[in-house]
C-alpha atoms as a PDB file:
ATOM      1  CA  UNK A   1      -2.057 -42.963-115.919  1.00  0.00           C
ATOM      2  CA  UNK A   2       0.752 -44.591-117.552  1.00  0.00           C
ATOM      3  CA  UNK A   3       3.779 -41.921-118.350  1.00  0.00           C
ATOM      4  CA  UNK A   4       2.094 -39.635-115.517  1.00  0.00           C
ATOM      5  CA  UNK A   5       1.727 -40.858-112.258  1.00  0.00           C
ATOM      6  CA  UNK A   6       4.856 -40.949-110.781  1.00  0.00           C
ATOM      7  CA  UNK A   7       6.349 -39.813-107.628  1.00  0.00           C
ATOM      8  CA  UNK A   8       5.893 -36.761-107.502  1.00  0.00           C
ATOM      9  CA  UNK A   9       2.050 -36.690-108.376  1.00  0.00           C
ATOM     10  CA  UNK A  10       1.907 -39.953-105.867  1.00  0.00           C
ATOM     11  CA  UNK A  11       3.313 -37.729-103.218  1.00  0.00           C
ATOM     12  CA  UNK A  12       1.834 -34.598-103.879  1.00  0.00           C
ATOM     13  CA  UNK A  13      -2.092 -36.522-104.271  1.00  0.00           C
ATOM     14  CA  UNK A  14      -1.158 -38.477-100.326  1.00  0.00           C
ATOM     15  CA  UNK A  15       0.159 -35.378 -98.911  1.00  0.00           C
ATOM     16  CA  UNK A  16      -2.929 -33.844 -99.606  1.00  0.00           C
ATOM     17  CA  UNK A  17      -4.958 -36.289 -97.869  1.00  0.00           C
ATOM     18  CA  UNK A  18      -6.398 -38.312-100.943  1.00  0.00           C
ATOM     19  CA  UNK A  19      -4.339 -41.845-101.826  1.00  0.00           C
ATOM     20  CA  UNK A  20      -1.687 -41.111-104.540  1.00  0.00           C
ATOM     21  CA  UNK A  21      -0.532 -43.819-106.792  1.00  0.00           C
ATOM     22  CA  UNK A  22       2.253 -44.432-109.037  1.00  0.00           C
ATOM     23  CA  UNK A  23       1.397 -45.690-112.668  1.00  0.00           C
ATOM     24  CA  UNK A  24       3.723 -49.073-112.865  1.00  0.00           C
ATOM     25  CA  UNK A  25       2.676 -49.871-116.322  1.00  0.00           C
ATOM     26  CA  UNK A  26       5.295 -47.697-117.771  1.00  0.00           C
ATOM     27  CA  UNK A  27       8.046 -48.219-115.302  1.00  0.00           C
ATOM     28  CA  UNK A  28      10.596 -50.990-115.448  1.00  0.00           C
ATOM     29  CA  UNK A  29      11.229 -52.822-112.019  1.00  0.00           C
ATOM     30  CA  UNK A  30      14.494 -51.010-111.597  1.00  0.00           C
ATOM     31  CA  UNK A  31      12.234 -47.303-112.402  1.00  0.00           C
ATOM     32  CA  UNK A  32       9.770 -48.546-109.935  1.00  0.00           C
ATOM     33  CA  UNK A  33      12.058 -48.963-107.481  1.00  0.00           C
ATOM     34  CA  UNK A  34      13.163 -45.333-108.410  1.00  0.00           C
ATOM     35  CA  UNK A  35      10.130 -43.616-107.502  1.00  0.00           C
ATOM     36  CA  UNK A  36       9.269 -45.682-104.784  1.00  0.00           C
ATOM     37  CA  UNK A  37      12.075 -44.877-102.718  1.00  0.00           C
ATOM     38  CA  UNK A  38      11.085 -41.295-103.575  1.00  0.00           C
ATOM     39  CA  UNK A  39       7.850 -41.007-102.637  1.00  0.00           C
ATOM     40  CA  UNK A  40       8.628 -42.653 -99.494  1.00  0.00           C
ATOM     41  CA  UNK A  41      11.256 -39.586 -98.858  1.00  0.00           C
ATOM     42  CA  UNK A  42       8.803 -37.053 -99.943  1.00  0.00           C
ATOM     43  CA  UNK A  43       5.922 -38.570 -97.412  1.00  0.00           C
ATOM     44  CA  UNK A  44       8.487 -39.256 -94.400  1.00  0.00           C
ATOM     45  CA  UNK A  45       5.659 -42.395 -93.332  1.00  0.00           C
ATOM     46  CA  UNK A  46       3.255 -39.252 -93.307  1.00  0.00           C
ATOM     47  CA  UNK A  47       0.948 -40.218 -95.367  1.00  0.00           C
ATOM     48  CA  UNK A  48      -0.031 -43.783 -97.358  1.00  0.00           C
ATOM     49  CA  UNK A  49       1.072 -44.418-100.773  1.00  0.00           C
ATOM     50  CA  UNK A  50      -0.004 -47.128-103.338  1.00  0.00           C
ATOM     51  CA  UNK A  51       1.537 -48.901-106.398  1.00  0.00           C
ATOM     52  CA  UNK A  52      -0.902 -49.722-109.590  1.00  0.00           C
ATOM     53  CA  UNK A  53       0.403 -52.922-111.876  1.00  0.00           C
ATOM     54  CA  UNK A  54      -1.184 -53.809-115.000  1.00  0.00           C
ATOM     55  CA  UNK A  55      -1.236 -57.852-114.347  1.00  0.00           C
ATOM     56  CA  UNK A  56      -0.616 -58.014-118.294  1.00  0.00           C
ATOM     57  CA  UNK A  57       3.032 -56.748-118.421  1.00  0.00           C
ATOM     58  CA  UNK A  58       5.076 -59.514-118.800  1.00  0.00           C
ATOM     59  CA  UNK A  59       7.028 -58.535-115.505  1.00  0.00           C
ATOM     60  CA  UNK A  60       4.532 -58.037-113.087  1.00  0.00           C
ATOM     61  CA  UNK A  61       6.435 -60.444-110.872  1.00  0.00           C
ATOM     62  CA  UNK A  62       9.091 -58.236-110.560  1.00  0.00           C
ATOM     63  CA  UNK A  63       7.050 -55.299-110.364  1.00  0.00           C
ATOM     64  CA  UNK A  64       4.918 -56.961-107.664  1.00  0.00           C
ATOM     65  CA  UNK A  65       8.132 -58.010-105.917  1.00  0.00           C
ATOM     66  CA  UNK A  66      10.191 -54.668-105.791  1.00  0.00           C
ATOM     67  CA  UNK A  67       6.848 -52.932-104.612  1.00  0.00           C
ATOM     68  CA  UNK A  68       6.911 -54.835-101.701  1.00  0.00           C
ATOM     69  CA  UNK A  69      10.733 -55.312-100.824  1.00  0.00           C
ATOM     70  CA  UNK A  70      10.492 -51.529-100.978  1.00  0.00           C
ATOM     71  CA  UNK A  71       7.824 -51.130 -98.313  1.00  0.00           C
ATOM     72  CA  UNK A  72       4.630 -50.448-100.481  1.00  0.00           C
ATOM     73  CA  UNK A  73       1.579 -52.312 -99.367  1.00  0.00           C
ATOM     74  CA  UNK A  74      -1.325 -50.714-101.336  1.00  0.00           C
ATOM     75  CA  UNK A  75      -1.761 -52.344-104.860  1.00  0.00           C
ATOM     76  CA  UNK A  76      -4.216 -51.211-107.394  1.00  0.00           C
ATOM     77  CA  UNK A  77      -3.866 -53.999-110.196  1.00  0.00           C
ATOM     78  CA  UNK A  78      -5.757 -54.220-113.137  1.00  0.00           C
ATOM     79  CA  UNK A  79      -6.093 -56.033-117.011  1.00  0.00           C
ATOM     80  CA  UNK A  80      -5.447 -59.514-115.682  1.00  0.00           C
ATOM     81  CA  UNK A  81      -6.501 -62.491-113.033  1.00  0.00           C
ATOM     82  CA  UNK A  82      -6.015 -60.787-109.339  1.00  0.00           C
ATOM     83  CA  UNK A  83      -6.330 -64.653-107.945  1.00  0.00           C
ATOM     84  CA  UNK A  84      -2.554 -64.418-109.333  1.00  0.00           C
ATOM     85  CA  UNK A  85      -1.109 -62.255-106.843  1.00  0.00           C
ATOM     86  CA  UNK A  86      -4.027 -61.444-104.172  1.00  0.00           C
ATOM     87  CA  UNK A  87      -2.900 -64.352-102.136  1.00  0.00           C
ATOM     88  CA  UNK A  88       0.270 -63.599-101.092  1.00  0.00           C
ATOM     89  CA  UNK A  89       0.092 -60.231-101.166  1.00  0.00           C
ATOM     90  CA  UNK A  90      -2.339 -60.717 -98.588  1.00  0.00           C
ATOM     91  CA  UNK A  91      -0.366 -62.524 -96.679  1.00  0.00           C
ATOM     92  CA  UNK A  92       2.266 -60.010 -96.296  1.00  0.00           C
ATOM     93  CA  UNK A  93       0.115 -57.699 -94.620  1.00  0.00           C
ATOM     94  CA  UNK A  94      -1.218 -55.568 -98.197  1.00  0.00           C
ATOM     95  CA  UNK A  95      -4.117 -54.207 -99.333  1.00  0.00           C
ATOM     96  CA  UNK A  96      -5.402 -55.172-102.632  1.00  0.00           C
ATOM     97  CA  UNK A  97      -7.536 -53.215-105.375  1.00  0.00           C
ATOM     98  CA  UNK A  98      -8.653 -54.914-108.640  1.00  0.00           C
ATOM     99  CA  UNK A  99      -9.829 -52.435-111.738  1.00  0.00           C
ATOM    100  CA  UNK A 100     -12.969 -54.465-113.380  1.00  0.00           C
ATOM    101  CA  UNK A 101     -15.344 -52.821-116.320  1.00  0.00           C
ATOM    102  CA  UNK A 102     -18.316 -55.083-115.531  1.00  0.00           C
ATOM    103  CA  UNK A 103     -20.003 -56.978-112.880  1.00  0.00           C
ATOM    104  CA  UNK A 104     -19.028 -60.457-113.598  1.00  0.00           C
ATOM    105  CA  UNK A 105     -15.863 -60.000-113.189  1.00  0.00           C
ATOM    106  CA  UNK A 106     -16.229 -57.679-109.732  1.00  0.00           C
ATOM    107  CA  UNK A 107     -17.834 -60.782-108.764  1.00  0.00           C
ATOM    108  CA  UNK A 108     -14.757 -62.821-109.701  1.00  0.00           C
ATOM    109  CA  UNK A 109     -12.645 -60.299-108.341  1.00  0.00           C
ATOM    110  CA  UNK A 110     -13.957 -60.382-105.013  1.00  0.00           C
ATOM    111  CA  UNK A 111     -13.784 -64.433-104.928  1.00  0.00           C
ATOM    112  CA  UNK A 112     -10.070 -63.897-105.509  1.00  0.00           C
ATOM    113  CA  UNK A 113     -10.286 -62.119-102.470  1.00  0.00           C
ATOM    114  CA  UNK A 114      -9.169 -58.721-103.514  1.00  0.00           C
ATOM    115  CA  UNK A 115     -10.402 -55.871-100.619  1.00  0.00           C
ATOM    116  CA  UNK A 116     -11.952 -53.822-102.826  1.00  0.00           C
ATOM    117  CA  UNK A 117     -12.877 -53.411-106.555  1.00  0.00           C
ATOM    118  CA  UNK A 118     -12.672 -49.717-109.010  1.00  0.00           C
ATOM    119  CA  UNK A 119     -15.607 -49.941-111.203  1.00  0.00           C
ATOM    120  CA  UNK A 120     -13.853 -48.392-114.624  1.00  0.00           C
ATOM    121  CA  UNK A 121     -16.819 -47.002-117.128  1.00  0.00           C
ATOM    122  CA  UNK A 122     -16.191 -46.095-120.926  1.00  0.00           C
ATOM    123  CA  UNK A 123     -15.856 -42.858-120.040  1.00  0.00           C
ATOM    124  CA  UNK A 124     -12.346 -43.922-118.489  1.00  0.00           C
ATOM    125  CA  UNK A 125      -8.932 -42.795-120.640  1.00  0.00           C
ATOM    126  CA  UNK A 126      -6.520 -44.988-121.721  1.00  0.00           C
ATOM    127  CA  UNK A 127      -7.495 -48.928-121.988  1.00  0.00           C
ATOM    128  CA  UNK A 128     -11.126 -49.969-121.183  1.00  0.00           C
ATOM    129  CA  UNK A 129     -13.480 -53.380-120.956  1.00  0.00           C
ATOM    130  CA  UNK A 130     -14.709 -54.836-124.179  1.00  0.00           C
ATOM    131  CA  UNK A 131     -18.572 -54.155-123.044  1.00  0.00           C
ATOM    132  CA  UNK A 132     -18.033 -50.175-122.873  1.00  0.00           C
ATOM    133  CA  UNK A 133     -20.803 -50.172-120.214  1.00  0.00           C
ATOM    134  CA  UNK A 134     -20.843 -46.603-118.846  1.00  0.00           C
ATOM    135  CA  UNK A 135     -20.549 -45.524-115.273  1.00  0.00           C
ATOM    136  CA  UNK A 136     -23.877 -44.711-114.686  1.00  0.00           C
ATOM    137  CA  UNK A 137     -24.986 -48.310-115.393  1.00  0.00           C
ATOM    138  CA  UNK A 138     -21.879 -50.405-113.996  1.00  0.00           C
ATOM    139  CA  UNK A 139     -21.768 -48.550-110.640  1.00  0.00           C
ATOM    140  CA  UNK A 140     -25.028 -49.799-108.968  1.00  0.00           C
ATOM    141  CA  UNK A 141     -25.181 -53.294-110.735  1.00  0.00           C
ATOM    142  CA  UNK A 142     -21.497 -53.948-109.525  1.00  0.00           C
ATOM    143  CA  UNK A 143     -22.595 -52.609-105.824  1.00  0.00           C
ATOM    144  CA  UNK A 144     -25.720 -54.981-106.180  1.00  0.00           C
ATOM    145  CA  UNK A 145     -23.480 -58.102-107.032  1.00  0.00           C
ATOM    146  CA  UNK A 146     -20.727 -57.947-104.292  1.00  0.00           C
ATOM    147  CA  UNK A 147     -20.392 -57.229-100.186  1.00  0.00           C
ATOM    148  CA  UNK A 148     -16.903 -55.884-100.648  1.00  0.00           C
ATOM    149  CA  UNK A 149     -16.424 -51.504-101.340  1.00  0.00           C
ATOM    150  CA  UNK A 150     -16.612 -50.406-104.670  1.00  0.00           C
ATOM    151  CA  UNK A 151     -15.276 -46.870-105.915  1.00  0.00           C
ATOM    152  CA  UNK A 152     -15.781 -45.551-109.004  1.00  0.00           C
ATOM    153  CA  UNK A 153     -14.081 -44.610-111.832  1.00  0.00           C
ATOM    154  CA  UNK A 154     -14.234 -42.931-115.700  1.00  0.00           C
ATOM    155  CA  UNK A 155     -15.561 -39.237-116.331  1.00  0.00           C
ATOM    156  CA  UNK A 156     -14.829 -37.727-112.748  1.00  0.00           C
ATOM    157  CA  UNK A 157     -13.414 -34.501-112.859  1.00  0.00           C
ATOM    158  CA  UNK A 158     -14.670 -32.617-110.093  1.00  0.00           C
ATOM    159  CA  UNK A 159     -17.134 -32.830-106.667  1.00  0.00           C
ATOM    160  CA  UNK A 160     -20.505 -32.925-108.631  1.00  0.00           C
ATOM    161  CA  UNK A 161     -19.037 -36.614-110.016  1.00  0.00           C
ATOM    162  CA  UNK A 162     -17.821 -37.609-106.736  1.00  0.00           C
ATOM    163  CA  UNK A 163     -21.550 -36.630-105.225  1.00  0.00           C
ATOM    164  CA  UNK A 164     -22.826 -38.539-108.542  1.00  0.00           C
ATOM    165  CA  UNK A 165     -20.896 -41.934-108.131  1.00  0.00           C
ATOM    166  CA  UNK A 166     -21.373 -41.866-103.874  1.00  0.00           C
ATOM    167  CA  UNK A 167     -25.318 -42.026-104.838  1.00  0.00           C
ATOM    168  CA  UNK A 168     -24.662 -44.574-107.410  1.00  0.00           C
ATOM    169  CA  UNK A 169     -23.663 -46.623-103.996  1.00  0.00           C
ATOM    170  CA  UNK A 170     -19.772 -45.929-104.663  1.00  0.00           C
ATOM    171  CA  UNK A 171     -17.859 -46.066-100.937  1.00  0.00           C
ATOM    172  CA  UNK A 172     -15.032 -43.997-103.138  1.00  0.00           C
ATOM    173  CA  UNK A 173     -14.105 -42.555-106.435  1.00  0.00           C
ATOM    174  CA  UNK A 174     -10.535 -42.926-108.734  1.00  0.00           C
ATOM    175  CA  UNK A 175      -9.621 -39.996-110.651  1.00  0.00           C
ATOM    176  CA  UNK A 176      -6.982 -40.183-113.697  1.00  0.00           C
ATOM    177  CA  UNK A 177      -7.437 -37.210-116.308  1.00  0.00           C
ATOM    178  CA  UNK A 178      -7.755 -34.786-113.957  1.00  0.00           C
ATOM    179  CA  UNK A 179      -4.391 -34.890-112.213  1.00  0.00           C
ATOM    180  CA  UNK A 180      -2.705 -36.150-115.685  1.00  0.00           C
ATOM    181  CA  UNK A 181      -3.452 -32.287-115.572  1.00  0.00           C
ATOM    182  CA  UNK A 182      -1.425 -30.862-113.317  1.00  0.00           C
ATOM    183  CA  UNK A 183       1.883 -29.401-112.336  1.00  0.00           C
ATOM    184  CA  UNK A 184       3.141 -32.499-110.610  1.00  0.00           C
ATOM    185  CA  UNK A 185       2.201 -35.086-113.327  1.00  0.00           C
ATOM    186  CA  UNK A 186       5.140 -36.683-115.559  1.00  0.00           C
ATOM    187  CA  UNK A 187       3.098 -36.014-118.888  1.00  0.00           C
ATOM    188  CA  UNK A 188       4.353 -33.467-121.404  1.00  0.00           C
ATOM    189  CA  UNK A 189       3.275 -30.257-121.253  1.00  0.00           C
ATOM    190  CA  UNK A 190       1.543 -30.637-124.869  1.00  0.00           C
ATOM    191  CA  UNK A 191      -0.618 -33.500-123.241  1.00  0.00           C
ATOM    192  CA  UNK A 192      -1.776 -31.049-120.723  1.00  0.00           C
ATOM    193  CA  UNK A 193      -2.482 -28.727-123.309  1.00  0.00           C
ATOM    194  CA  UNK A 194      -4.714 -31.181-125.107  1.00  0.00           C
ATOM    195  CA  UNK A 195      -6.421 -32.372-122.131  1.00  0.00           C
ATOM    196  CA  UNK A 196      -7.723 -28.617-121.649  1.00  0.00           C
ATOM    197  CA  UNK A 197      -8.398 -27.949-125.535  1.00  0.00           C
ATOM    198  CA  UNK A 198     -10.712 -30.833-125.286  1.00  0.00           C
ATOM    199  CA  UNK A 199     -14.442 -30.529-125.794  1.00  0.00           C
ATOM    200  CA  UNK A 200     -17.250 -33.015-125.132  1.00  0.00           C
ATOM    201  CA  UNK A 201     -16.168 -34.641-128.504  1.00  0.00           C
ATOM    202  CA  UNK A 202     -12.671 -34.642-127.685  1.00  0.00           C
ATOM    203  CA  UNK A 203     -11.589 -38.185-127.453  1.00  0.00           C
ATOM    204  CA  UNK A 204     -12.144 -41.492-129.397  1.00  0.00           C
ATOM    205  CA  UNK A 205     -12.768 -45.025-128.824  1.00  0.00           C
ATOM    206  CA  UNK A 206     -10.980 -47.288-130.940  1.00  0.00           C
ATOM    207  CA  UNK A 207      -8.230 -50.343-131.464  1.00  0.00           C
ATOM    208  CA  UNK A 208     -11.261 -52.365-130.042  1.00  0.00           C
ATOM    209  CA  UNK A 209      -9.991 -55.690-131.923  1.00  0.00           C
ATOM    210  CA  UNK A 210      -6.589 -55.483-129.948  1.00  0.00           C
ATOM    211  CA  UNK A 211      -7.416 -53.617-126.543  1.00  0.00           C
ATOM    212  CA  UNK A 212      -9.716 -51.018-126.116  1.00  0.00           C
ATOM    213  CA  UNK A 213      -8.790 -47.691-125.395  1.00  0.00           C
ATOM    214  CA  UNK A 214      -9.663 -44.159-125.245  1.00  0.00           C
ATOM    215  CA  UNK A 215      -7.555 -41.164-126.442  1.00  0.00           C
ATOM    216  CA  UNK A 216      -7.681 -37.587-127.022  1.00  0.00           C
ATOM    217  CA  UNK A 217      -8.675 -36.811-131.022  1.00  0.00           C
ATOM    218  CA  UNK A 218      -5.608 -36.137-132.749  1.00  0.00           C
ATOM    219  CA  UNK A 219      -4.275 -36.969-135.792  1.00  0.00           C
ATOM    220  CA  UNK A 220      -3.037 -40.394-134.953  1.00  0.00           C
ATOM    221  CA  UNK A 221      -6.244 -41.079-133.162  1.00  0.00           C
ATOM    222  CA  UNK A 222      -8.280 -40.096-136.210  1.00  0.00           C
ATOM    223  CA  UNK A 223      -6.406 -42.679-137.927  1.00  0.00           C
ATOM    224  CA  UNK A 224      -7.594 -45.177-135.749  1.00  0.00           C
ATOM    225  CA  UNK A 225     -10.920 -44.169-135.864  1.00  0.00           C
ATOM    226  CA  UNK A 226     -10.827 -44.885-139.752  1.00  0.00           C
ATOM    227  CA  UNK A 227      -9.495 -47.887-139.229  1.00  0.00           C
ATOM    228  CA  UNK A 228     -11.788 -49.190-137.302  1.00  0.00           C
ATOM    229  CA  UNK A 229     -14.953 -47.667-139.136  1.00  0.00           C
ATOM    230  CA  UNK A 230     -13.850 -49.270-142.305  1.00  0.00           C
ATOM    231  CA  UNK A 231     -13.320 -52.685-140.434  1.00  0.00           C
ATOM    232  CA  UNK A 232      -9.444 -52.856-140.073  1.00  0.00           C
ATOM    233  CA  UNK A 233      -8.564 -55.881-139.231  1.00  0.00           C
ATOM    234  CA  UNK A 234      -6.565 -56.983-135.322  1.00  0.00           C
ATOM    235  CA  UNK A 235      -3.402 -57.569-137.997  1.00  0.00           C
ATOM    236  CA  UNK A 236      -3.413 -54.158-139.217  1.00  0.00           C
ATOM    237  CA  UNK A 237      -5.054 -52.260-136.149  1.00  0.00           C
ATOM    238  CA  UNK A 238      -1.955 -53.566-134.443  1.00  0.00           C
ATOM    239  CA  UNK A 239       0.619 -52.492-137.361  1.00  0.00           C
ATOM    240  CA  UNK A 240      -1.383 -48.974-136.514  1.00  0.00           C
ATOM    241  CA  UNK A 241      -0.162 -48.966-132.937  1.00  0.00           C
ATOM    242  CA  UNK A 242       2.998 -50.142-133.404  1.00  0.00           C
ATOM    243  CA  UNK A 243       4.946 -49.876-130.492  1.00  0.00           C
ATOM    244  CA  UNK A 244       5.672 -46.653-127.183  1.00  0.00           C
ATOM    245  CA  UNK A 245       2.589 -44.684-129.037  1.00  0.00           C
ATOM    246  CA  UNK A 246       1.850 -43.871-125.181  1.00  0.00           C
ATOM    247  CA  UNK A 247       5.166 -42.646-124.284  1.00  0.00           C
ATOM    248  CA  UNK A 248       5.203 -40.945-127.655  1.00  0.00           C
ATOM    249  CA  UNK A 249       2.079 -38.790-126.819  1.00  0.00           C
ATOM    250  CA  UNK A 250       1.658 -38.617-123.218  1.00  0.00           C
ATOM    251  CA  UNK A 251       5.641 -38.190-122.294  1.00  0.00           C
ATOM    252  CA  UNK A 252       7.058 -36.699-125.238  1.00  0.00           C
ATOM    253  CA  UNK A 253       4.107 -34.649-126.508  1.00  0.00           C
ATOM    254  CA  UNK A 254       4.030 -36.025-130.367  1.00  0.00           C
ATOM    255  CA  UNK A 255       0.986 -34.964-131.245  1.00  0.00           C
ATOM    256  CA  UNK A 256       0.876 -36.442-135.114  1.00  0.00           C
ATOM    257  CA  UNK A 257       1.866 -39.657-134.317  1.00  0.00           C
ATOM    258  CA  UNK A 258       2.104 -39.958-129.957  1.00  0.00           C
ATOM    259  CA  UNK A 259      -1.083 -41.487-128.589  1.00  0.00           C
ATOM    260  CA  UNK A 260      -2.783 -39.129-126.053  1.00  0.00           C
ATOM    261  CA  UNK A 261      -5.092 -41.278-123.320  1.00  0.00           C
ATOM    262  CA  UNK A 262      -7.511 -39.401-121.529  1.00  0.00           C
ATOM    263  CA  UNK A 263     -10.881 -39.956-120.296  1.00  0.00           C
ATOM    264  CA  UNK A 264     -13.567 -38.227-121.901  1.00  0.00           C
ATOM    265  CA  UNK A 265     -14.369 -35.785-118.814  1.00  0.00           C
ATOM    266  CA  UNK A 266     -11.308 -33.937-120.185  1.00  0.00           C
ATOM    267  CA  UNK A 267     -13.727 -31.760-122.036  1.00  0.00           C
ATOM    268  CA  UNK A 268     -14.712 -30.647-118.248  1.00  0.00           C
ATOM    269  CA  UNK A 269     -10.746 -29.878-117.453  1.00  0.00           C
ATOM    270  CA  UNK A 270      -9.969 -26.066-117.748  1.00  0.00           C
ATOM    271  CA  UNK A 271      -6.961 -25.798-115.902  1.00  0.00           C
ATOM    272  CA  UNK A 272      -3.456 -27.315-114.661  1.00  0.00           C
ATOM    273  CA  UNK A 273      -3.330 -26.519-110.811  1.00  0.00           C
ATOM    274  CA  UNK A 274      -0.891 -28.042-108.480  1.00  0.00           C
ATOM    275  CA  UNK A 275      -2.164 -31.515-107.545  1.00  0.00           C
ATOM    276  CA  UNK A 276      -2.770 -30.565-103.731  1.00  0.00           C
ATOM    277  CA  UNK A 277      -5.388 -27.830-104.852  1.00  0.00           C
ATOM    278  CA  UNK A 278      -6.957 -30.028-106.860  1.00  0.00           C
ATOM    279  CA  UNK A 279      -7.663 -32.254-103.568  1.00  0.00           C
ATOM    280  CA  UNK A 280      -8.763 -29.702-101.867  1.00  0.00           C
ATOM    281  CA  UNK A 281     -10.976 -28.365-104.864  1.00  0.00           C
ATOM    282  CA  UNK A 282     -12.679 -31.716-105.111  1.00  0.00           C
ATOM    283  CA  UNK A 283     -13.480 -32.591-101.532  1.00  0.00           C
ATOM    284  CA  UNK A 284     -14.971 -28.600-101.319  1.00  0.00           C
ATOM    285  CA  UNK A 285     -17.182 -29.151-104.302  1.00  0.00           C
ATOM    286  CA  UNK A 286     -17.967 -32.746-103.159  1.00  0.00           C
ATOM    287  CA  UNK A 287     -19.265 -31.675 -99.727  1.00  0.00           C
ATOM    288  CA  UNK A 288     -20.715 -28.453-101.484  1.00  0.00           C
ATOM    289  CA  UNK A 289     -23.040 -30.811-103.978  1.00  0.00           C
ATOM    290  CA  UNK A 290     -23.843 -33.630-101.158  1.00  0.00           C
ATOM    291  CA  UNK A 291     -25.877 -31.018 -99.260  1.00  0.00           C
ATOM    292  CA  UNK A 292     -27.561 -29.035-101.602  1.00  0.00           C
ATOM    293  CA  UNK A 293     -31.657 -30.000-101.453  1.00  0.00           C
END
């Protein structure tokens, strides 16, 4: 959710009654800060908010640190070793969430001593695990392996998914691509766009060799898919990413050359509703599935 989960989708998503989060991986410290201190006016201690940090940035210590000298103590972190923070964050009274693709390292996660783990399948947007083991499959092996909650996460768009991952065993579900879609999220207007032009074919899987991730099928994308069909090698897949293809794409709506994550239920996403509705919507459709015979 990187370039579209800031405060005002975080606020928008708690004051509807779900958790919001804001997407740290594309903030500085001194951004973070920003929309921390806004969300926190927008929810008037009404509500809970959370903070997600990609352990990979090279400044997750001062992203971790101005979350919590602002007052946030729900973190979502992901793409790195949770035994680096968990401790301490612990220890000041937060909450912590680890993003795993697979069930060894749910298992790891939970020895770090993380409260909770989100189960991310292939069908998840923007950076994925190496394995690309779909939801379906990781779901009940990861509930299987550990004691602690699992929710789920990659392809869930609406209530039927939510119904679909609680039977998995899921005690909760994380949705990105749908509210990238919505009036309140950061992203570009032609991102939204995309996101509803999508079909079931609409995104690709590719810059495996250098990190994983899944975008919507443009013409940069495509490029990337040739790349790696022809064998490009990490050297050149990297030249081919460059550098801010997600801010190019998701935030400033480049659609030659921007790279558009999404996840691939985007081919499922048919409108751009305010974010609250879209709460509402879900938790309807969810209760609506759960007791049909």
């Amino acid at each position: 959710m990187v370039w579209a989960a800031g405060w005002e989708l975080c606020a928008a998503v708690s004051e509807a009654a779900a958790l919001g989060l804001i997407g740290a991986g594309s903030m500085k410290p001194d951004i973070l800060q920003l929309h921390i201190r806004k969300v926190k006016d927008a929810l008037q201690d009404k509500a809970p908010f959370g903070v997600n940090i990609p352990l990979q940035r090279g400044d997750a210590d001062e992203l971790v640190q101005v979350s919590l000298d602002e007052g946030a103590r729900i973190f979502f972190t992901s793409a790195g070793n949770p035994g680096r923070f968990t401790p301490m964050l612990k220890k000041k009274g937060a909450t912590v969430v680890h993003v795993v693709p697979s069930v060894t390292l749910a298992v790891k996660a939970e020895a770090r001593g993380v409260d909770a783990v989100v189960c991310e399948g292939t069908e998840a947007g923007g950076h994925n695990g190496v394995d690309e083991i779909p939801v379906f499959v990781l779901v009940p092996q990861v509930v299987e392996a550990i004691s602690i909650p699992v929710i789920a996460a990659g392809g869930i768009v609406d209530g039927r998914g939510i119904a679909a991952a609680m039977a998995l065993g899921a005690e909760g579900v994380q949705i990105g691509t749908r509210f990238a879609a919505t009036v309140e999220s950061s992203a570009h207007n032609r991102y939204k766009q995309a996101v509803l032009n999508a079909t079931d074919t609409g995104t690709v899987f590719a810059l495996r060799k250098i990190g994983p991730v899944r975008m919507l099928r443009n013409p940069y994308a495509e490029r990337c898919a040739e790349a790696e069909t022809r064998g490009a090698s990490a050297e050149e897949q990297r030249t081919l990413l460059g550098s801010y293809r997600e801010r190019l794409g998701i935030f400033e709506g480049d659609w030659q050359e921007g790279q558009f994550e999404a996840g691939m239920g985007a081919g499922r996403i048919h409108d751009i509703p305010p974010a609250g509705d879209i709460v509402a919507r879900l938790v309807h459709e969810w209760i609506d599935y759960s007791l049909e015979p």
